[in-house]
C-alpha atoms as a PDB file:
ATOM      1  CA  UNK A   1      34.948 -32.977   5.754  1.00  0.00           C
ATOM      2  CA  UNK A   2      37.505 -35.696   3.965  1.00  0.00           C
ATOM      3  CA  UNK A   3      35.905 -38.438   4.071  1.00  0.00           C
ATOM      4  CA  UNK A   4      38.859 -41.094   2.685  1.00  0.00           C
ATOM      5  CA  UNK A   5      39.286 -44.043   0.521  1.00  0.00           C
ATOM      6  CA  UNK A   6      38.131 -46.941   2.535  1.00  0.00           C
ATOM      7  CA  UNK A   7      35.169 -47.395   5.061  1.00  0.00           C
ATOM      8  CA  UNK A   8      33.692 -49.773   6.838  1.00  0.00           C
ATOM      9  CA  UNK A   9      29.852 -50.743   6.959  1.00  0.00           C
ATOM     10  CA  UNK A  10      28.458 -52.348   9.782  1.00  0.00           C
ATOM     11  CA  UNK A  11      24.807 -53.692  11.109  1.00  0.00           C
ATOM     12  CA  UNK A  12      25.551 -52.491  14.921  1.00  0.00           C
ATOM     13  CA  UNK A  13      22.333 -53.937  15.959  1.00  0.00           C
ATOM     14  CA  UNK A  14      23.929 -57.373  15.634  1.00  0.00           C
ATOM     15  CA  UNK A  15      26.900 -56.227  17.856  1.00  0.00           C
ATOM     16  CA  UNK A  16      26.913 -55.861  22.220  1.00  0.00           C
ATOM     17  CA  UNK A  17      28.423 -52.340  23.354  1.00  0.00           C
ATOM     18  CA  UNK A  18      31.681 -54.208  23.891  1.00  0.00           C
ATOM     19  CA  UNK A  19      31.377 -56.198  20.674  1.00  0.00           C
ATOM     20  CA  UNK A  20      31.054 -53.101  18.887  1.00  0.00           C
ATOM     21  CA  UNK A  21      34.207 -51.391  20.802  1.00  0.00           C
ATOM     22  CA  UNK A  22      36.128 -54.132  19.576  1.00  0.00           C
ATOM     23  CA  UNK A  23      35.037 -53.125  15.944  1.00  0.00           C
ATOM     24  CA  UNK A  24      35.766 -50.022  16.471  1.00  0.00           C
ATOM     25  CA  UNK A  25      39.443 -50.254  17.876  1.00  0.00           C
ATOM     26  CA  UNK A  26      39.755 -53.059  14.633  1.00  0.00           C
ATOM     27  CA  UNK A  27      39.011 -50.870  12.284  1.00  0.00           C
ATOM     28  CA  UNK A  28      41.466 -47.638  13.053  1.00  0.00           C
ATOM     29  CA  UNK A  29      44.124 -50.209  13.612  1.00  0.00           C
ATOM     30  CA  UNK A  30      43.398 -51.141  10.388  1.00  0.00           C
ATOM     31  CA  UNK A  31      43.529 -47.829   8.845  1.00  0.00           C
ATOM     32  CA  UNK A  32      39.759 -47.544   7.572  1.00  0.00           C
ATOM     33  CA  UNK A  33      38.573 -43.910   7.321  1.00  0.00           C
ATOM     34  CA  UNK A  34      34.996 -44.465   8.727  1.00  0.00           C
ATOM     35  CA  UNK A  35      32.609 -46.573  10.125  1.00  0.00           C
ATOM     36  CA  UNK A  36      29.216 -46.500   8.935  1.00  0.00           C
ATOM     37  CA  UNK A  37      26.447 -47.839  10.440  1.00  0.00           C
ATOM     38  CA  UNK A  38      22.120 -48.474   9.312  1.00  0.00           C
ATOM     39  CA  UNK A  39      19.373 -47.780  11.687  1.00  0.00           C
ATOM     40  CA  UNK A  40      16.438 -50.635  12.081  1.00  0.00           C
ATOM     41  CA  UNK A  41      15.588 -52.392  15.148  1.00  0.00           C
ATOM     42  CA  UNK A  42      18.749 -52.053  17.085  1.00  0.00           C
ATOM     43  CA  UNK A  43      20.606 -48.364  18.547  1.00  0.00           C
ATOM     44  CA  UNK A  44      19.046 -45.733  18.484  1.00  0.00           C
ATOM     45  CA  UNK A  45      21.256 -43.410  15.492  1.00  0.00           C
ATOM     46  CA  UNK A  46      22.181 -40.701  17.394  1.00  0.00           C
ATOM     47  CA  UNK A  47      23.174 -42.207  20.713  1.00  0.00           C
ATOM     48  CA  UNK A  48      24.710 -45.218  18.685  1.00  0.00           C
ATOM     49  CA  UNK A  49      27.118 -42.361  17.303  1.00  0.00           C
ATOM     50  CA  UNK A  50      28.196 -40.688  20.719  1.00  0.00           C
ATOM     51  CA  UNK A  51      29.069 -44.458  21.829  1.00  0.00           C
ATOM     52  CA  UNK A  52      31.272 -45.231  18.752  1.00  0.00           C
ATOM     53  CA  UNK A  53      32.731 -41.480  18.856  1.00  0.00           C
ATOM     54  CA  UNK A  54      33.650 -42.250  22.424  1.00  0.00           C
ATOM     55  CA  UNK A  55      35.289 -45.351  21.716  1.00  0.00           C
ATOM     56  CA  UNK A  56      37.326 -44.046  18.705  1.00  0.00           C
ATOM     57  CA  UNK A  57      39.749 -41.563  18.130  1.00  0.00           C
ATOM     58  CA  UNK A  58      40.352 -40.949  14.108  1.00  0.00           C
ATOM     59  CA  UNK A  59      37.517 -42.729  12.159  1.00  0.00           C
ATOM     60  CA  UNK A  60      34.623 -40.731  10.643  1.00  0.00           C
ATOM     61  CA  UNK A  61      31.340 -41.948  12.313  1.00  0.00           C
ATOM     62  CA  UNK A  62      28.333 -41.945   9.402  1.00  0.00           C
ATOM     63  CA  UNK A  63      24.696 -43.335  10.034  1.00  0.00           C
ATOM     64  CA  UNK A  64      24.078 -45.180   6.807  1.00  0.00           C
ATOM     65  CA  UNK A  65      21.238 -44.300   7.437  1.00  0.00           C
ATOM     66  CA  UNK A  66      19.191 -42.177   9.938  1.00  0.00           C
ATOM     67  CA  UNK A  67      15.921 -42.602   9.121  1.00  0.00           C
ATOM     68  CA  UNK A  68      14.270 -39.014   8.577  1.00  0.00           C
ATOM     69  CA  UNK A  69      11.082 -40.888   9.965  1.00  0.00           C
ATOM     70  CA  UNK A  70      12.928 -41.560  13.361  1.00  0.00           C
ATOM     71  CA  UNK A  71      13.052 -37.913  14.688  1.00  0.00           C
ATOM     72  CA  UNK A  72      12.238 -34.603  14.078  1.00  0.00           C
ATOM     73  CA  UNK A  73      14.502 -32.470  12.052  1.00  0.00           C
ATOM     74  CA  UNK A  74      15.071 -29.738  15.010  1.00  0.00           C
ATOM     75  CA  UNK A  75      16.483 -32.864  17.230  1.00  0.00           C
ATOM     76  CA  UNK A  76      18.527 -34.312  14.078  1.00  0.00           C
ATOM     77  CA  UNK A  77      20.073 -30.631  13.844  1.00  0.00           C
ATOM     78  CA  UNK A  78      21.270 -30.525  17.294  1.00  0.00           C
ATOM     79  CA  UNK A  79      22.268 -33.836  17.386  1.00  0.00           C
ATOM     80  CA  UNK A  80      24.058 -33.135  14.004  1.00  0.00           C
ATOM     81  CA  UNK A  81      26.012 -30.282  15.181  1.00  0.00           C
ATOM     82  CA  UNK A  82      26.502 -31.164  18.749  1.00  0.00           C
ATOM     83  CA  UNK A  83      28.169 -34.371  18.301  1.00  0.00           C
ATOM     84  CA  UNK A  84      30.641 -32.715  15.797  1.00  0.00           C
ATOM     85  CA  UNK A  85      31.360 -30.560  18.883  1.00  0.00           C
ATOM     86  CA  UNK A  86      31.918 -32.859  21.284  1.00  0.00           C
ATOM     87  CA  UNK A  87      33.920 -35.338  18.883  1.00  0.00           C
ATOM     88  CA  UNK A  88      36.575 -33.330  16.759  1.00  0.00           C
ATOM     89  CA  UNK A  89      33.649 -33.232  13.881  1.00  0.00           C
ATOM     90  CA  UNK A  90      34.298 -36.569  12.935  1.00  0.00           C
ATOM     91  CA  UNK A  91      30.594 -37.269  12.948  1.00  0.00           C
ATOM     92  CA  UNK A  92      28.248 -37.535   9.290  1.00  0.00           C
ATOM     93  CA  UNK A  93      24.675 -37.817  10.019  1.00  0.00           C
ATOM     94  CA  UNK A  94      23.276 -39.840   6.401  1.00  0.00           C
ATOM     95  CA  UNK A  95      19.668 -39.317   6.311  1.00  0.00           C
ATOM     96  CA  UNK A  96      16.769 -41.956   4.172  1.00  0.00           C
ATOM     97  CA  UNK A  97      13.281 -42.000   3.682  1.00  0.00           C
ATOM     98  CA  UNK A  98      13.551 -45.397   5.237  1.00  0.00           C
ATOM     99  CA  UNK A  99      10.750 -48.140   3.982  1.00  0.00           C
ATOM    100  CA  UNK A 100       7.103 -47.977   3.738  1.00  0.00           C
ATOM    101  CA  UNK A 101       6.830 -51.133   5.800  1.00  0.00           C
ATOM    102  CA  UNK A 102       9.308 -50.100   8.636  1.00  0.00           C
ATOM    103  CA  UNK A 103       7.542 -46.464   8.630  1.00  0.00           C
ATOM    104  CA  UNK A 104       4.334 -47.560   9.244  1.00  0.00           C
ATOM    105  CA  UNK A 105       5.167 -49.914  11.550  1.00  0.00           C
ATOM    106  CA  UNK A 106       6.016 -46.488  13.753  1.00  0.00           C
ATOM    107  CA  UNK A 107       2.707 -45.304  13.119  1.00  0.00           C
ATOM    108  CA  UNK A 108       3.524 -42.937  10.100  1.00  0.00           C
ATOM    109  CA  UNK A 109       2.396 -42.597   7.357  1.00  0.00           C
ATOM    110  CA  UNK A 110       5.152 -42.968   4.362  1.00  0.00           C
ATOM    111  CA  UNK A 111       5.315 -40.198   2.196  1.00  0.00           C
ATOM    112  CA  UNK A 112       6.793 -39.723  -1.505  1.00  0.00           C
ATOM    113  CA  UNK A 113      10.563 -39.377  -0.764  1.00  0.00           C
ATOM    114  CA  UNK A 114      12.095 -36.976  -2.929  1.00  0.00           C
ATOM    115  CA  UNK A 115       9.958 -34.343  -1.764  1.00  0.00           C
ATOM    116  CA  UNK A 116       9.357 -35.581   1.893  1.00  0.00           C
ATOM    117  CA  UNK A 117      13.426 -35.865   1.949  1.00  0.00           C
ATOM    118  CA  UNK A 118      13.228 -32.020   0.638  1.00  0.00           C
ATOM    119  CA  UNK A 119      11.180 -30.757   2.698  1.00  0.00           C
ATOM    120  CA  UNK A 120      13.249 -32.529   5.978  1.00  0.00           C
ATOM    121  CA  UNK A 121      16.288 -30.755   4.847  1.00  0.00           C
ATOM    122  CA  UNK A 122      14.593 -27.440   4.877  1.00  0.00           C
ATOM    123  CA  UNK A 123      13.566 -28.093   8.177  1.00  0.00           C
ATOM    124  CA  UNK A 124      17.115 -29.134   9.523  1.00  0.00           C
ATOM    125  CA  UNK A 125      18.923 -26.734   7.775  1.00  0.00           C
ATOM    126  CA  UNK A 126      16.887 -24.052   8.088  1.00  0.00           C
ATOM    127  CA  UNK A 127      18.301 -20.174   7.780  1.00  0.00           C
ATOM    128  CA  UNK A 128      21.619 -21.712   9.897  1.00  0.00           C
ATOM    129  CA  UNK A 129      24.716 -19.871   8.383  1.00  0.00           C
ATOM    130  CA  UNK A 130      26.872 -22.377   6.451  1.00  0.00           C
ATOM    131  CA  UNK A 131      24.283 -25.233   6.623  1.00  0.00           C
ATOM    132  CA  UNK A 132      25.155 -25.902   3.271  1.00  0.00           C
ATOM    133  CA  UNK A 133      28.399 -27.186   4.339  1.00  0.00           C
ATOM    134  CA  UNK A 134      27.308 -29.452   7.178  1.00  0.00           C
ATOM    135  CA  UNK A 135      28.433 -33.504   7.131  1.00  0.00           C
ATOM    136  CA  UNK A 136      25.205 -34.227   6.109  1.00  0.00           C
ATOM    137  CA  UNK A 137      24.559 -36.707   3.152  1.00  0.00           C
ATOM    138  CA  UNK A 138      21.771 -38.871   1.353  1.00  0.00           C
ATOM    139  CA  UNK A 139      20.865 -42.368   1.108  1.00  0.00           C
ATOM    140  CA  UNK A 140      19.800 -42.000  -2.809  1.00  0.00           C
ATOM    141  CA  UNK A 141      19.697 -44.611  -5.936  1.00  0.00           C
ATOM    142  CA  UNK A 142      17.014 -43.390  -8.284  1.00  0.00           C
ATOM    143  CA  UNK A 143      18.573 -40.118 -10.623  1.00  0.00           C
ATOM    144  CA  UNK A 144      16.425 -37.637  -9.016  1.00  0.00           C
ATOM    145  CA  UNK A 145      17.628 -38.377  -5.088  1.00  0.00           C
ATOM    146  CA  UNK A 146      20.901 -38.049  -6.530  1.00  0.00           C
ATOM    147  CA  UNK A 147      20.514 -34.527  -7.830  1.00  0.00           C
ATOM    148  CA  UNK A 148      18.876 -33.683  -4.558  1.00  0.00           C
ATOM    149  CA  UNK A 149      21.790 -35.117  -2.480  1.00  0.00           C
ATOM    150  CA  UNK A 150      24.339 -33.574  -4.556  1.00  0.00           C
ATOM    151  CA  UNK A 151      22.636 -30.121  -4.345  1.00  0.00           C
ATOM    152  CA  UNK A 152      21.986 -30.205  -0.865  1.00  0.00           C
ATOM    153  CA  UNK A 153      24.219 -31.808   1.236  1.00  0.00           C
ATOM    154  CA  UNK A 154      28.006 -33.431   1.214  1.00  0.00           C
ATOM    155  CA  UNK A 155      27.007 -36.303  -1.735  1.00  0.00           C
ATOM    156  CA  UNK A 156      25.521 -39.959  -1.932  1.00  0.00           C
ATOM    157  CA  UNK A 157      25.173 -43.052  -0.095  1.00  0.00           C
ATOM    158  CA  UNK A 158      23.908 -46.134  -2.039  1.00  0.00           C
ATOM    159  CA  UNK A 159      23.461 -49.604  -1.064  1.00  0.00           C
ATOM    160  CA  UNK A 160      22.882 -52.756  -2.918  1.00  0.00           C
ATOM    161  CA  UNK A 161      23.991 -50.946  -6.251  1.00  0.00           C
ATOM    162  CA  UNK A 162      26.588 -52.239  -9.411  1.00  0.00           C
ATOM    163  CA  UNK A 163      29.674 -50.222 -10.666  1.00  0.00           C
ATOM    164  CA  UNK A 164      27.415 -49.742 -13.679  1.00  0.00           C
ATOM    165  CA  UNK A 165      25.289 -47.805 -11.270  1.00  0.00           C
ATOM    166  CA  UNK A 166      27.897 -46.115  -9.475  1.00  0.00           C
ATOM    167  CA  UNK A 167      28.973 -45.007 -12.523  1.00  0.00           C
ATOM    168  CA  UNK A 168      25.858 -43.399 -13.512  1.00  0.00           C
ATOM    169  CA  UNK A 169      25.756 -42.001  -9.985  1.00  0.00           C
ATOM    170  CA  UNK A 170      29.300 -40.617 -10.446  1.00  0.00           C
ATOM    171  CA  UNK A 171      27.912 -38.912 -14.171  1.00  0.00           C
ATOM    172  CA  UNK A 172      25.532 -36.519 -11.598  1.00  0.00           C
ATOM    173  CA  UNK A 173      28.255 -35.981  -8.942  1.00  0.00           C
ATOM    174  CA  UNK A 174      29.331 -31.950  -9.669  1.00  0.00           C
ATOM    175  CA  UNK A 175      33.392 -31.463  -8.064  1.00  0.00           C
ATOM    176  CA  UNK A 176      33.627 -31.156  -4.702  1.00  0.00           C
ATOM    177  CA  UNK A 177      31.294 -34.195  -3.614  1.00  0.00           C
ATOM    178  CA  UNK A 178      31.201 -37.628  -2.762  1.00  0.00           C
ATOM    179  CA  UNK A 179      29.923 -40.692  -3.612  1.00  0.00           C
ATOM    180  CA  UNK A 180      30.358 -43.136  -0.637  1.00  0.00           C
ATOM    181  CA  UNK A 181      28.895 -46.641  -2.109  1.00  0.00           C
ATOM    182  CA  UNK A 182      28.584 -49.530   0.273  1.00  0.00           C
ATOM    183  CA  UNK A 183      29.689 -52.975  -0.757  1.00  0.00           C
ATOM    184  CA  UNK A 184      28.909 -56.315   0.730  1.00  0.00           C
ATOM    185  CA  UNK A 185      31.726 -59.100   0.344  1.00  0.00           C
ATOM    186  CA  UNK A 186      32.545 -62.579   1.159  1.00  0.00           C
ATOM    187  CA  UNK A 187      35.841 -64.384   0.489  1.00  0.00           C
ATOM    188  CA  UNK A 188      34.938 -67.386  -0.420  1.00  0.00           C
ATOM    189  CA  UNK A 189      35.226 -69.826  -3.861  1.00  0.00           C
ATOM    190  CA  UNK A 190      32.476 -72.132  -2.923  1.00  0.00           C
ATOM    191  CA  UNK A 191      29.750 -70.912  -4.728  1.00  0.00           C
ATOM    192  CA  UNK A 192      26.740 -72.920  -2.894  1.00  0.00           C
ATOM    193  CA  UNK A 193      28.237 -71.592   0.522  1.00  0.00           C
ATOM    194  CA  UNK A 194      28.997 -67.832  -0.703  1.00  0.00           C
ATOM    195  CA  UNK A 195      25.448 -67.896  -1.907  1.00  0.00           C
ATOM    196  CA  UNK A 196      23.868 -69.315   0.647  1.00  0.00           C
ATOM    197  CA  UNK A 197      25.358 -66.486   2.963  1.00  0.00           C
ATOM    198  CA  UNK A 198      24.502 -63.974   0.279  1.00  0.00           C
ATOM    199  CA  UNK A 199      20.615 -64.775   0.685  1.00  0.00           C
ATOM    200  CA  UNK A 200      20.799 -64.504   4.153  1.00  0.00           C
ATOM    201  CA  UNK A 201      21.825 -61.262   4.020  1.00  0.00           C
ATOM    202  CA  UNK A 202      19.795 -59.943   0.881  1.00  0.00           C
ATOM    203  CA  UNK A 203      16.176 -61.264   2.724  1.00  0.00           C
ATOM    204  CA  UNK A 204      15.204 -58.151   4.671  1.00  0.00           C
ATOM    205  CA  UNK A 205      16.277 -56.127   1.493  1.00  0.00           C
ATOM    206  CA  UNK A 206      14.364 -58.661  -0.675  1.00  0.00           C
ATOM    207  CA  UNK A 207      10.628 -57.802   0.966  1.00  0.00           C
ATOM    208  CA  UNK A 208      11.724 -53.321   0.881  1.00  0.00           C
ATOM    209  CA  UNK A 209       9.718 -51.844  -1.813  1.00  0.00           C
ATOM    210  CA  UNK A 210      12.208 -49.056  -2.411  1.00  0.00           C
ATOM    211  CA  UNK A 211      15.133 -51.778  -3.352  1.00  0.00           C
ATOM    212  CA  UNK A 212      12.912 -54.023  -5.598  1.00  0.00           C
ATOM    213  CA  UNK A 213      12.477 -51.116  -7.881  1.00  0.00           C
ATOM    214  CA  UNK A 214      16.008 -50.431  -7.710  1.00  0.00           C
ATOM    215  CA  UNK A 215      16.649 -53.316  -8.984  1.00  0.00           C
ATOM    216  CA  UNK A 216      14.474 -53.285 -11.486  1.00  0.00           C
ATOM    217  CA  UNK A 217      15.789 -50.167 -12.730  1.00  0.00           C
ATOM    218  CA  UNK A 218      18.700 -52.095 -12.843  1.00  0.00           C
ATOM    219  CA  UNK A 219      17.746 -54.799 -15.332  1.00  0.00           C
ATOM    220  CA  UNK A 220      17.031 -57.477 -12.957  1.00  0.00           C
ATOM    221  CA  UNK A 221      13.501 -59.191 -14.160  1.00  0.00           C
ATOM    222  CA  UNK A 222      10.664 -59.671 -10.904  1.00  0.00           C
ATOM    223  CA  UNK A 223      11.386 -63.613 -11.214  1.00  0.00           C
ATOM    224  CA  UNK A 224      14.910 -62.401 -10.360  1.00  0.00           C
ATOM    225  CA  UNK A 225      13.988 -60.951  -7.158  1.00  0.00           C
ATOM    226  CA  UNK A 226      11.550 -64.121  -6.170  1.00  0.00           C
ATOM    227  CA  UNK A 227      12.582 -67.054  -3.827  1.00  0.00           C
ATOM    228  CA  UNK A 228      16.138 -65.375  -2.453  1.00  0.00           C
ATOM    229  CA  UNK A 229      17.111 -63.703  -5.368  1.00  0.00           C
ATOM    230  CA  UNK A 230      18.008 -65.210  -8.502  1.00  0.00           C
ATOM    231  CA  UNK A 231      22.464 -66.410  -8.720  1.00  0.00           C
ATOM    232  CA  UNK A 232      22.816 -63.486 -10.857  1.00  0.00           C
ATOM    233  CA  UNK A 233      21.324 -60.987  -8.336  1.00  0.00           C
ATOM    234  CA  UNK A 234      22.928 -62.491  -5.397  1.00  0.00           C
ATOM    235  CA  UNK A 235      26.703 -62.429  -7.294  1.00  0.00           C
ATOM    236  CA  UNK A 236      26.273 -58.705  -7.860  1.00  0.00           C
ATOM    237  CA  UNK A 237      25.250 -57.573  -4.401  1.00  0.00           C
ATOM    238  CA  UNK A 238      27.750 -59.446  -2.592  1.00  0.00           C
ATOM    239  CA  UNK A 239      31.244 -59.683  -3.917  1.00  0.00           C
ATOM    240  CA  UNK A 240      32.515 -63.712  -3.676  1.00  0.00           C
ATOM    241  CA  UNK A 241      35.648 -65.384  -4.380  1.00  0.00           C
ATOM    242  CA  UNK A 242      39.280 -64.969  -3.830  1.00  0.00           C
ATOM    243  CA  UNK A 243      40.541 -62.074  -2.089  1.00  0.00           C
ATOM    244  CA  UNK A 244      42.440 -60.523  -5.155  1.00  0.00           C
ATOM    245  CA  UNK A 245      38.848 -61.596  -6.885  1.00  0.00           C
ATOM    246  CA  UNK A 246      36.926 -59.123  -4.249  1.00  0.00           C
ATOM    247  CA  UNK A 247      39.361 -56.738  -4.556  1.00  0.00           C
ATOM    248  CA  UNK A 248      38.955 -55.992  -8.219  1.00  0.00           C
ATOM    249  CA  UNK A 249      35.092 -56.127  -7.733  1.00  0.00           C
ATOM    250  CA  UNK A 250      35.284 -53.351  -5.510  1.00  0.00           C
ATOM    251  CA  UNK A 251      37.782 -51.299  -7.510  1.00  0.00           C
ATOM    252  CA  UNK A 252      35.367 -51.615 -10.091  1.00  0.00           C
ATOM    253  CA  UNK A 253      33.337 -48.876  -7.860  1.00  0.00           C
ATOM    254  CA  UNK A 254      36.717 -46.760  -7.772  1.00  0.00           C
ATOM    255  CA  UNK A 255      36.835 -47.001 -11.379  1.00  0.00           C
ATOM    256  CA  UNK A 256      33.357 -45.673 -12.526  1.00  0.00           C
ATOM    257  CA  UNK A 257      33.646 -42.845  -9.737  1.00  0.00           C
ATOM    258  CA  UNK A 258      32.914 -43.918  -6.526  1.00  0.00           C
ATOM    259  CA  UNK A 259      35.054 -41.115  -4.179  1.00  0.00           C
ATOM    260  CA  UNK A 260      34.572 -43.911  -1.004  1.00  0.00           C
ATOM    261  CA  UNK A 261      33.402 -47.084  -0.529  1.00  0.00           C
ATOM    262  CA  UNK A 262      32.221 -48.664   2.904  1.00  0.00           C
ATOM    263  CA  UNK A 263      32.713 -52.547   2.810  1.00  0.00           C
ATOM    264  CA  UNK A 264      30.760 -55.126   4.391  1.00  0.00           C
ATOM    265  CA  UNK A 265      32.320 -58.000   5.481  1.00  0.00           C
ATOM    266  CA  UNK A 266      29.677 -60.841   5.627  1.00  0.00           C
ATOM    267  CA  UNK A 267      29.825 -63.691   7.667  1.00  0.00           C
ATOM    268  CA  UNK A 268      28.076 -65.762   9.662  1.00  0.00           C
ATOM    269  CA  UNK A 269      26.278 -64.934  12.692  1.00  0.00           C
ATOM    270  CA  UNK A 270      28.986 -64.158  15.637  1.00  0.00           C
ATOM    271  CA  UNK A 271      31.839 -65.352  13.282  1.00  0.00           C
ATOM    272  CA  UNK A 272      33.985 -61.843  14.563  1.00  0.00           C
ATOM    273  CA  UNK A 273      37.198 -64.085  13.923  1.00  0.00           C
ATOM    274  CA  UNK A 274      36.345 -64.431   9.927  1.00  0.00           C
ATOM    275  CA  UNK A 275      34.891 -60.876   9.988  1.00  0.00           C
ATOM    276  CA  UNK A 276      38.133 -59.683  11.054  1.00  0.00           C
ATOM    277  CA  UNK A 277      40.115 -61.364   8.838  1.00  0.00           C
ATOM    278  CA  UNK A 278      38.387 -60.232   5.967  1.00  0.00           C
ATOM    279  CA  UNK A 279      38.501 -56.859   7.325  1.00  0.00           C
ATOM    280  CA  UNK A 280      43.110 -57.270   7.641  1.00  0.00           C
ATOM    281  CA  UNK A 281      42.688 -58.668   3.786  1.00  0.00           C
ATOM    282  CA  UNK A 282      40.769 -55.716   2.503  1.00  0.00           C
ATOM    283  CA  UNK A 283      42.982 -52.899   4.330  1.00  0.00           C
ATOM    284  CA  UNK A 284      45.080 -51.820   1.541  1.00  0.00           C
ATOM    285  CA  UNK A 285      42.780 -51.186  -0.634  1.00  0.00           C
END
């Protein structure tokens, strides 16, 4: 599947069904490829797709991610293959471990998640002929994911990552795969209010295990990640300034390898209006 250039990363959860039409219809006018979208306490993944598959006629559809925690990997097979044959296979379903603290909270009991992520792909791919080829791809950041989404399905989805680690991601990626890296962005030159904004949206990341140590990996310090996130922490994980400014910070991704990125307009609560400006600005990318 050809996944494009330019994507479009969304928290549906946020959105009503007609909110999130008006998204949709947005972003093909706009000429975006896809429209990924996260599973938490919102849509279910799977029934989230068939709505935005019904309400769309060219854009890719990706969970970003479905949480392999969430359903069985029979029902994530079917759900896989029927929706690519009900939609013109314009449907990618991205699988995660998830979070120990979201997991639990479900009543299971988290795993390790390179091998529990292994061991779920066996299960969904199973002896199908040309599984190997399904839209299926990983939520990975640490080098041995990577490997594992590279080897078994269409490539990589990060989140809250740095060119320099897309770059490193890209280093893994054999030909013939992708590396679809999500970027959060805010035009704005006010650097109390783009910051301010920024925390908002890095809090629920802020208290995940599985993204502290990403960060640390990183080179960010633990008093870093403490109180909101230190300036430096917040101005790499959401782009700020001018457009043309946001614009080179996400061609940064392009430049150490990224085959797709999926922006992430942020604004504040219900401000569509901003969103969708931000969305017009970033189109020709």
């Amino acid at each position: 599947m050809k996944l494009g250039r330019l994507g479009v990363w969304n928290p549906n959860d946020r959105l009503t069904p007609p909110e999130l039409a008006r998204l949709l219809a947005t972003a093909e006018d706009l000429g975006y490829s896809a429209l990924w979208y996260p599973e938490a306490v919102g849509y279910e993944a799977l029934s989230s797709a068939s709505f935005m598959l019904a309400h769309s006629k060219t854009l890719r559809i990706g969970s970003s991610i479905a949480s392999i925690y969430a359903r069985d990997a029979f029902t994530a097979r079917r759900g896989l293959l029927g929706l690519n044959q009900m939609y013109d296979n314009r449907f990618i379903l991205g699988l995660g471990v998830s979070h120990a603290p979201m997991v639990e909270a479900r009543g299971h009991g988290y795993d390790r998640p390179v091998p529990a992520m292994r061991a779920y792909l066996d299960r969904l791919q199973g002896n199908e002929d040309g599984a190997d080829h399904w839209p299926v791809m990983l939520a990975a950041l640490g080098p041995v994911m990577l490997k594992l989404a590279y080897a078994r399905s269409m490539g990589a989805l990060p989140v809250n990552a740095t060119p320099e680690h897309t770059s490193c991601a890209a280093a893994l990626m054999p030909a013939g795969k992708h590396l679809a890296v999500a970027q959060k962005f805010l035009i704005e030159t006010d650097a109390t209010r783009a910051r301010a904004i920024g925390r908002a949206e890095l809090a629920m990341y802020l208290a995940m295990p599985n993204y502290i140590n990403h960060w640390l990996r990183l080179g960010f310090t633990p008093d870093e990640l403490q109180n909101g996130g230190s300036d430096r922490l917040v101005d790499a994980m959401i782009n700020w300034g001018t457009a043309e400014q946001v614009k080179q910070q996400i061609r940064a991704h392009f430049e150490a390898g990224a085959t797709h990125v999926c922006i992430r307009p942020v604004h504040s609560n219900g401000d569509f209006a901003a969103r969708d400006a931000m969305l017009r600005t970033m189109a020709d990318l």
